[in-house]
Structure formats: C-alpha cells, structure tokens
C-alpha atoms as a PDB file:
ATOM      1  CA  UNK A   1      13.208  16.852  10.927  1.00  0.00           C
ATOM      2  CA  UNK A   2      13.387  14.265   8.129  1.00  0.00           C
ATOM      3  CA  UNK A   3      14.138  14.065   4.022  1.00  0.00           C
ATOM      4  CA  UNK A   4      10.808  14.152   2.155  1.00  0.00           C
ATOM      5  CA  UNK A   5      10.890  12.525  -1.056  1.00  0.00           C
ATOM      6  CA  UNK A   6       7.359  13.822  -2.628  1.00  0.00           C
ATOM      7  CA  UNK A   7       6.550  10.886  -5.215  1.00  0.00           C
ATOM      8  CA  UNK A   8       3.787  10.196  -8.052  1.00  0.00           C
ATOM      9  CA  UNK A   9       3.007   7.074  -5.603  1.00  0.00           C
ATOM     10  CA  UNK A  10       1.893   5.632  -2.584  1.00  0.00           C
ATOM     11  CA  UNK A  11       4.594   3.464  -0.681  1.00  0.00           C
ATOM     12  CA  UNK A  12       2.588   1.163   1.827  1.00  0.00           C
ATOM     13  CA  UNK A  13       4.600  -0.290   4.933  1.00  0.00           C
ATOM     14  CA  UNK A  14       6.279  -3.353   4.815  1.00  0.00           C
ATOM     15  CA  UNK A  15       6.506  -2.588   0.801  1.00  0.00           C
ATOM     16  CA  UNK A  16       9.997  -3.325  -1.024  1.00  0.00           C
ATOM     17  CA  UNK A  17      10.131  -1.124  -4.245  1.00  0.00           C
ATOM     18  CA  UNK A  18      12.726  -0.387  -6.255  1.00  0.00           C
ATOM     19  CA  UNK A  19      13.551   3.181  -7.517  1.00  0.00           C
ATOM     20  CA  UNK A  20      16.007   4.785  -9.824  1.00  0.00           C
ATOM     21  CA  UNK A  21      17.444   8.044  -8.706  1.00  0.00           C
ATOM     22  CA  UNK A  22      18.486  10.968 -11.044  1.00  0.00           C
ATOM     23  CA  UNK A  23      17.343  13.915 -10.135  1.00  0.00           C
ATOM     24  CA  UNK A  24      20.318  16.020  -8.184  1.00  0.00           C
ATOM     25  CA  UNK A  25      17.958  16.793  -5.017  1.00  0.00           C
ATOM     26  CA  UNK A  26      16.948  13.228  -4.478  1.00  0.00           C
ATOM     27  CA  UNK A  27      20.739  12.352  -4.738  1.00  0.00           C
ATOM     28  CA  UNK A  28      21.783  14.356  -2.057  1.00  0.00           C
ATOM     29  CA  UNK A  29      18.706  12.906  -0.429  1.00  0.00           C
ATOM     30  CA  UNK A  30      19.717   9.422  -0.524  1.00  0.00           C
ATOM     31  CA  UNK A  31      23.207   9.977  -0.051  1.00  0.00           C
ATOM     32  CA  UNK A  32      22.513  11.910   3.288  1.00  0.00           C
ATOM     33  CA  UNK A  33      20.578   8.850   4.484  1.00  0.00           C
ATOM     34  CA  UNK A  34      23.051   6.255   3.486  1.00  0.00           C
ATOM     35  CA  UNK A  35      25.822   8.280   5.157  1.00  0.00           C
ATOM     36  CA  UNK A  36      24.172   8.711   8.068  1.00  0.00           C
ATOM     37  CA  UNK A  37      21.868   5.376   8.375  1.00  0.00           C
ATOM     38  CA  UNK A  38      18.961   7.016   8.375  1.00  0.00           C
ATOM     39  CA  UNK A  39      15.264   7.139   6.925  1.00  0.00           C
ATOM     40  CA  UNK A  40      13.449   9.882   4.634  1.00  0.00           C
ATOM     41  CA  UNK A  41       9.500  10.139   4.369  1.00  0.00           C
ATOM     42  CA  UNK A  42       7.742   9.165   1.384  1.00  0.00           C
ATOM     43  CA  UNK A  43       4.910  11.626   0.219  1.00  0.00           C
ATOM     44  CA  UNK A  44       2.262  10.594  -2.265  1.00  0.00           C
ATOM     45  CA  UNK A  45       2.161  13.518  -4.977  1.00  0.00           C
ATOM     46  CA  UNK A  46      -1.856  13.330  -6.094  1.00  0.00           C
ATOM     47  CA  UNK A  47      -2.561  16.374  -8.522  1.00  0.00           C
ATOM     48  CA  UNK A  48       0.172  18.130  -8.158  1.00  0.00           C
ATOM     49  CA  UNK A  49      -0.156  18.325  -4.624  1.00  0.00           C
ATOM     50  CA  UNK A  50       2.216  16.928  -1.572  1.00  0.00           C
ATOM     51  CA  UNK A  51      -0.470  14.588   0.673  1.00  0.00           C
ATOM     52  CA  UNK A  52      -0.425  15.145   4.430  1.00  0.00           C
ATOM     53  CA  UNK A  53       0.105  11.485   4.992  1.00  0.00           C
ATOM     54  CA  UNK A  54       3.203   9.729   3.934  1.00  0.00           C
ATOM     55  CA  UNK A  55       5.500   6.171   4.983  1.00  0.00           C
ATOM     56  CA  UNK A  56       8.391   6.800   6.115  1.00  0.00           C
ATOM     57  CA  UNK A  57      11.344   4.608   3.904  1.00  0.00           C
ATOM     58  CA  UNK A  58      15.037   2.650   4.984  1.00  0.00           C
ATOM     59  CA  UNK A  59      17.160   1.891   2.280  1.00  0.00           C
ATOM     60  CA  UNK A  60      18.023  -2.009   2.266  1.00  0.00           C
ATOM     61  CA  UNK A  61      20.206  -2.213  -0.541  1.00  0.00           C
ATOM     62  CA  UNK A  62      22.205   0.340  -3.030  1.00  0.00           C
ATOM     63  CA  UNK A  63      21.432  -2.123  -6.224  1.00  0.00           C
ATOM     64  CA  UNK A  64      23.845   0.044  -8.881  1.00  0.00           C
ATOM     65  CA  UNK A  65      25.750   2.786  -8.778  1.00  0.00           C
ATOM     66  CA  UNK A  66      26.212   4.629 -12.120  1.00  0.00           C
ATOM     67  CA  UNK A  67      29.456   7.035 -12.987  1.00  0.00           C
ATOM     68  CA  UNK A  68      26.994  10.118 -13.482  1.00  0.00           C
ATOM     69  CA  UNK A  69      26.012   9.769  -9.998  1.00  0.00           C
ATOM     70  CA  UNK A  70      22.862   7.824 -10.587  1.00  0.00           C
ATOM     71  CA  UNK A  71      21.829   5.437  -8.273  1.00  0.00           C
ATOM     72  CA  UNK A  72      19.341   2.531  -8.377  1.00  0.00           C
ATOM     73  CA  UNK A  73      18.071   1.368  -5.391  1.00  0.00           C
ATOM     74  CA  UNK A  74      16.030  -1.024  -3.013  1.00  0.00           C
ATOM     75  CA  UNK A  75      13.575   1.116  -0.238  1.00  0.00           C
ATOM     76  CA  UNK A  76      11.565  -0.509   2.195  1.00  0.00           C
ATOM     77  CA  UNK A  77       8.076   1.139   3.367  1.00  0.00           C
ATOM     78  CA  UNK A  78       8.350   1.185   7.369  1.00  0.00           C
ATOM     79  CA  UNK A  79       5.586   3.890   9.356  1.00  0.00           C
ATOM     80  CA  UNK A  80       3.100   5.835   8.137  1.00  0.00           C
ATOM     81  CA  UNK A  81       2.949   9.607   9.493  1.00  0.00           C
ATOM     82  CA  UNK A  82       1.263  12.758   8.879  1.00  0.00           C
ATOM     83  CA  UNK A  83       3.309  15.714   7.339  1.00  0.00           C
ATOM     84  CA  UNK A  84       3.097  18.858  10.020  1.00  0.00           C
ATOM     85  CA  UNK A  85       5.304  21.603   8.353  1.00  0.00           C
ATOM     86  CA  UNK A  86       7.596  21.299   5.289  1.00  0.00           C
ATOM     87  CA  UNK A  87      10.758  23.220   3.819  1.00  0.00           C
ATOM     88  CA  UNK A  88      13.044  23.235   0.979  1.00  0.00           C
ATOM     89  CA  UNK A  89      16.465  22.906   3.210  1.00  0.00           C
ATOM     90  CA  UNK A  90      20.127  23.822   2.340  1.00  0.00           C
ATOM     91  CA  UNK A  91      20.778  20.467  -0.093  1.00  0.00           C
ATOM     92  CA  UNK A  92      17.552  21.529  -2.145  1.00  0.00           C
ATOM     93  CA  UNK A  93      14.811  18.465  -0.830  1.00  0.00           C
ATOM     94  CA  UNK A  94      11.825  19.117   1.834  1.00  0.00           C
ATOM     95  CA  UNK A  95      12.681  18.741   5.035  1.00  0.00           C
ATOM     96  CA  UNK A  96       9.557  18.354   7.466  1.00  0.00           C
ATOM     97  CA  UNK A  97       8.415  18.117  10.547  1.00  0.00           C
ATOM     98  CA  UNK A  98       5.954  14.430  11.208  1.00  0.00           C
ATOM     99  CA  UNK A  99       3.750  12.800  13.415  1.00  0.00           C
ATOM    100  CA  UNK A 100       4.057   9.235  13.188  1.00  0.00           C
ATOM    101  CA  UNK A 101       0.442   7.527  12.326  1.00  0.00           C
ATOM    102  CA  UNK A 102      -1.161   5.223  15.381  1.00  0.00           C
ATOM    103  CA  UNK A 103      -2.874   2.074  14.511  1.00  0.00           C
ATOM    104  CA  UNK A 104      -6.228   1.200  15.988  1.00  0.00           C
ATOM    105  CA  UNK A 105      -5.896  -1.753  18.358  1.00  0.00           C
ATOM    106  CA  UNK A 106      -7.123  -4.779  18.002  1.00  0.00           C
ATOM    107  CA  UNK A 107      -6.433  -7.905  16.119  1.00  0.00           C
ATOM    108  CA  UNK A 108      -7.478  -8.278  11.878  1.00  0.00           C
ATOM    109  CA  UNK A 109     -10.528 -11.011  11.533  1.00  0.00           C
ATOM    110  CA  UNK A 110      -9.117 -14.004   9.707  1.00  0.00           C
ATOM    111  CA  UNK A 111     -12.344 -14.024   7.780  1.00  0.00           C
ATOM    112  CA  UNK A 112     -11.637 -11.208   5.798  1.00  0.00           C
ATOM    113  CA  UNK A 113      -7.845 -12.021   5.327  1.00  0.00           C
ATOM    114  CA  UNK A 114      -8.922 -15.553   3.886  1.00  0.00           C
ATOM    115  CA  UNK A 115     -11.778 -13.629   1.567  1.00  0.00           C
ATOM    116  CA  UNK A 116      -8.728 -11.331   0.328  1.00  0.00           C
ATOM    117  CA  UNK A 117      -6.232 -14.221  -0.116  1.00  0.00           C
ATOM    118  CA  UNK A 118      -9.015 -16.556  -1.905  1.00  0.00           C
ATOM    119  CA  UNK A 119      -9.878 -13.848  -4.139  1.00  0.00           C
ATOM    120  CA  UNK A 120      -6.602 -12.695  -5.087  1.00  0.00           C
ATOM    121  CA  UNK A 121      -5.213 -15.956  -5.846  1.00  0.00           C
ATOM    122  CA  UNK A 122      -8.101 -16.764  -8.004  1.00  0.00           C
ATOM    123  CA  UNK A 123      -7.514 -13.327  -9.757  1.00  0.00           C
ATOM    124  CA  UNK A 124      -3.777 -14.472 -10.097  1.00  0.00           C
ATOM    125  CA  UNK A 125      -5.263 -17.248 -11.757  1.00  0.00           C
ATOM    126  CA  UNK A 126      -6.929 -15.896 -14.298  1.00  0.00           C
ATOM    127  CA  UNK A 127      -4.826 -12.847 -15.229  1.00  0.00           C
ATOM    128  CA  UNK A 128      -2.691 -15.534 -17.890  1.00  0.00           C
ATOM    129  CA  UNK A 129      -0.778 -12.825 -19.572  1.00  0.00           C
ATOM    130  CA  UNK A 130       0.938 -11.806 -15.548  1.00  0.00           C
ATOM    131  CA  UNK A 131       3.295 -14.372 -13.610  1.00  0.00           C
ATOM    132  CA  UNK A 132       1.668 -12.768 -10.905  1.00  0.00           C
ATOM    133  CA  UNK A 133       2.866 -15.140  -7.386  1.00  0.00           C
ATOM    134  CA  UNK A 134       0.089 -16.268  -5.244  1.00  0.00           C
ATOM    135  CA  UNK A 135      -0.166 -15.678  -1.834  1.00  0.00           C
ATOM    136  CA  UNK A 136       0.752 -18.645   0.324  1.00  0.00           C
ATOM    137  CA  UNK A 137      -1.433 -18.099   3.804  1.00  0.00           C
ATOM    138  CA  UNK A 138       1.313 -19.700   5.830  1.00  0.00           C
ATOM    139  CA  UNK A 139       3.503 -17.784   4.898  1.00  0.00           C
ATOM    140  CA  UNK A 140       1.518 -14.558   5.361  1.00  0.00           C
ATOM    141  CA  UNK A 141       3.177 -13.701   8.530  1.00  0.00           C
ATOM    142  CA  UNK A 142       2.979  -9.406   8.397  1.00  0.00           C
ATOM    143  CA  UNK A 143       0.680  -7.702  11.076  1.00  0.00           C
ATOM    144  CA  UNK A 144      -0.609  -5.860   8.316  1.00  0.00           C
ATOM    145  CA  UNK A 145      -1.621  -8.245   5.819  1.00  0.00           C
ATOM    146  CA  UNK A 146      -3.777  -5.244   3.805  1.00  0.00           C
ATOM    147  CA  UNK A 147      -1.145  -3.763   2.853  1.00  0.00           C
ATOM    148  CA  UNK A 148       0.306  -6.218   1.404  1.00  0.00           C
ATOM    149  CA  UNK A 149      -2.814  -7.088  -0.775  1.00  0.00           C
ATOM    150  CA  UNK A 150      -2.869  -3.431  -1.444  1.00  0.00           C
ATOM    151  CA  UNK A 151       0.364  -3.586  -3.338  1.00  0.00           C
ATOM    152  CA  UNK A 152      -0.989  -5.511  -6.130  1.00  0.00           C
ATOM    153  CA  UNK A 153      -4.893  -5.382  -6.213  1.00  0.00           C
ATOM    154  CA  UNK A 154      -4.939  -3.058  -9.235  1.00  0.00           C
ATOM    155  CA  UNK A 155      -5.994   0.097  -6.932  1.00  0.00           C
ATOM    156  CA  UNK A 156      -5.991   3.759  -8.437  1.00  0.00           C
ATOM    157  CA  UNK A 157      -3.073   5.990  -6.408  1.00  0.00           C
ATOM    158  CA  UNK A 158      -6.714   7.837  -5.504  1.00  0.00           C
ATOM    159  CA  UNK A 159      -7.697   4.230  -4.118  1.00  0.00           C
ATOM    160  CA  UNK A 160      -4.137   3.456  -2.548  1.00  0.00           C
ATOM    161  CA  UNK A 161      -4.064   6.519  -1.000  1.00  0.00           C
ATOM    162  CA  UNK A 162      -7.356   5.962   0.237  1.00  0.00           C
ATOM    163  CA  UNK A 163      -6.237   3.028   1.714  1.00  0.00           C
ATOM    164  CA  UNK A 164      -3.109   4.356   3.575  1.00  0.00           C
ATOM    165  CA  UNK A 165      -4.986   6.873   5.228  1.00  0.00           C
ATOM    166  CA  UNK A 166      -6.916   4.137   6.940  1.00  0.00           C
ATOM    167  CA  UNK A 167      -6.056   3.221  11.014  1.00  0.00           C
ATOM    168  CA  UNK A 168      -7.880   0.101  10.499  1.00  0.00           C
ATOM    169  CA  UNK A 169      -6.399  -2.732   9.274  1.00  0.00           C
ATOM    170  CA  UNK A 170      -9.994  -4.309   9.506  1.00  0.00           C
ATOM    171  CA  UNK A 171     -11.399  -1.507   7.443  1.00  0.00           C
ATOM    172  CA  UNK A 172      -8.482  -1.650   5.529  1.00  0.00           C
ATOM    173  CA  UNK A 173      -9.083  -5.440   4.728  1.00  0.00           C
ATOM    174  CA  UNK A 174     -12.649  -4.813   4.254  1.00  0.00           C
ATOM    175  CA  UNK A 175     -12.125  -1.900   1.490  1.00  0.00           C
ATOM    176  CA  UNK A 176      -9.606  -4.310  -0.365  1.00  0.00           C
ATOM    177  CA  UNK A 177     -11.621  -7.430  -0.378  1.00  0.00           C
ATOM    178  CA  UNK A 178     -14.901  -5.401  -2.085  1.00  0.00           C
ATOM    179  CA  UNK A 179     -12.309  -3.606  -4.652  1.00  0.00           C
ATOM    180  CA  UNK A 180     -11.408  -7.704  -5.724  1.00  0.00           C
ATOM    181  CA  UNK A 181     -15.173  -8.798  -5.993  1.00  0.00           C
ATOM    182  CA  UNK A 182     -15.497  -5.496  -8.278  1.00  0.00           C
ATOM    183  CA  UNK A 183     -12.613  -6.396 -10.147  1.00  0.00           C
ATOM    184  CA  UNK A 184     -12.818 -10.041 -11.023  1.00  0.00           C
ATOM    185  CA  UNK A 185     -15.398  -9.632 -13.451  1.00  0.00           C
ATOM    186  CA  UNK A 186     -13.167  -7.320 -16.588  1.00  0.00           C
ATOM    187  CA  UNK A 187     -10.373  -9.626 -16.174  1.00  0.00           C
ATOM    188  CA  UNK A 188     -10.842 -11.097 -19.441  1.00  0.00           C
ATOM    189  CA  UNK A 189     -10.356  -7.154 -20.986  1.00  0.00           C
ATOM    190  CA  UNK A 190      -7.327  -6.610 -21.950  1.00  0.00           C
ATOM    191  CA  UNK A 191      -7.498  -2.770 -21.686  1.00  0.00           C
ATOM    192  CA  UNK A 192      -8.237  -3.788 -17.346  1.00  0.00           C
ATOM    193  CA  UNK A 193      -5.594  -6.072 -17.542  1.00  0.00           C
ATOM    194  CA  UNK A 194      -3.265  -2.705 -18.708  1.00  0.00           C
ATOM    195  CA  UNK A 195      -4.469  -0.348 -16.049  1.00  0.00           C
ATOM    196  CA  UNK A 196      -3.586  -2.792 -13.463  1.00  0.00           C
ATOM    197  CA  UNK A 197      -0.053  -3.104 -15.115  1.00  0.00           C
ATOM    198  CA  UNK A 198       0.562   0.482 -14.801  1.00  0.00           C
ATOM    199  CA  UNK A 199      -1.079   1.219 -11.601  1.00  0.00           C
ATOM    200  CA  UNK A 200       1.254  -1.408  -9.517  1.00  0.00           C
ATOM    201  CA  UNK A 201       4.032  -1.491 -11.722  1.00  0.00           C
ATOM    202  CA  UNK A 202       4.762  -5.077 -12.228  1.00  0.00           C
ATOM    203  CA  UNK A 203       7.021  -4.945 -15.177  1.00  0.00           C
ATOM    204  CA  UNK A 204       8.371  -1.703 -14.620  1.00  0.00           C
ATOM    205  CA  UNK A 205      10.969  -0.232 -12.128  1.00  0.00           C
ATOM    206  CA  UNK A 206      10.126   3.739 -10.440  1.00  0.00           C
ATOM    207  CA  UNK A 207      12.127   6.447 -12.049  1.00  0.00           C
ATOM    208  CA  UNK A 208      12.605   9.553 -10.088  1.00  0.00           C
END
C-alpha cells in the first residue's frame, strides 16, 4: 500500500515541483513519508475524478516549515503506475494498491529529441515576456527526455495526461514535437502566452 495524494495536476518523472501543504490529510501524508523515508503516489484529479495512472513522488527537501503546521516543500516525480484499488485509511488520505508502469524498450531517435529541443528553444526565444531557460542538448542527460519537454510545452492537464499515459518515449517525443509546431504560430497573443503561464505554472508555486 502507498499514500495517494489526488492532485489538480499531472507530475511527470524526473519532475521537481514545489508544493505548499495545508490541508490536515496531506499533512499527515507528508509527515508519514518523511518519518518513515518513504514515497506517496501522485494522482492527476481531471473532472473531478481520481485517474488510474499516477507518478509516484520522494520528497528531496522540506523548504519551510510554518508554526500552524504548514509545510512547503520540494517533491520529485520518480515511476509512473496504475492505481488498482483505493481507500480512505485511518490518518484520513487514500491509501492504494499500484502497479508500477513498464516502459517499452528500445532507445528514443535523436531526430525527434533535436526537433523538440530546436523548437522549444526557438519558442523560448520568442516568448519575451518569460525568462524561460533553454535547453542545453549536452546537458540533456535524462532517459526520458519527453518528459522533460512536457513540463513546459504549454500542454492542457487533458494533453499532459495524455502524455503520461504513453509507454513510448518515441511516441511520447513524437506527440510533443507536433504540439510545438502547433504552438509556435499564437506566440505573439498575449491571451496564448497566459494559458501557457497557468497551465505549467512558471511564476506560481502548487497550493494544496
């Protein structure tokens, strides 16, 4: 059995985001992990619904503790699984029962990494109203590079979802890279230029 922590998001592997924690259910959540080292599962909430498929999440670093018993903190997106029974347990949060998600084998083609990276730093570019940080390719050392386009590619929760369902990480890469081509053309709107502010939170720390 592990913690579920159903969220209004998707948290992608290899992800760092940073949460606030006030409700008194996700407190003893986090404090039963911390005291005993251990992870909880992530669950996207899309309309008003707990997804099947999840990531599960570590806690790196406890960034500020607050005298009501608040907590900010620093997660880190690890495996994705698929949710096989859930329960509200004893300290009020789900408890469930996962599978953990298996990756197709086989290797990502460096074509469509470079296609993602070109377009994304050209996007980065343009976007003059964002200090968004381009992606260096050296430095691009995760197995799953997707995901970490994903992050920041201005997709829906629908679309980001979507995307973590995938066992691809070609297919994965391949989805991305036509959502960019799509998207370079409204970057100049400033209403686009919103949505993908609030859809991958750049300026704004998760409250929960």
């Amino acid at each position: 059995m592990i913690g579920i922590f159903p969220l209004g998001m998707v948290l992608f592997p290899e992800s760092i985001v940073k949460l606030h924690i006030f409700e008194e259910r996700y407190k003893y959540l986090i404090s039963d992990c911390i005291e005993a080292k251990s992870e909880f599962g992530l669950s996207p909430i899309i309309s008003s619904k707990i997804q099947n498929v999840g990531c599960t999440a570590s806690i790196i670093d406890i960034v500020k503790r607050y005298d009501n018993g608040k907590l900010d903190i620093l997660i880190k997106g690890n495996i994705r699984y698929n949710l096989v029974d859930y329960k509200i347990g004893d300290r009020l949060y789900y408890e469930a029962d996962i599978i953990l998600f298996r990756e197709e084998d086989g290797y990502p083609e460096t074509e469509l990494i470079v296609g993602c990276l070109n377009i994304y730093n050209q996007i980065s570019e343009e976007i003059k109203s964002l200090q968004i940080e381009k992606i260096d390719i050296n430095k691009l050392i995760s197995k799953v590079p997707s995901f970490i386009f994903a992050q920041k590619s201005g997709l829906t929760m629908e679309q980001k979802y979507f995307v973590l369902q995938l066992t691809s990480e070609n297919d994965r890469l391949e989805y991305i890279f036509n959502h960019l081509i799509k998207m370079e053309p409204y970057l100049k709107e400033n209403e686009y230029i919103s949505k993908i502010i609030q859809n991958d939170g750049y300026s704004k720390s998760r409250m929960y």
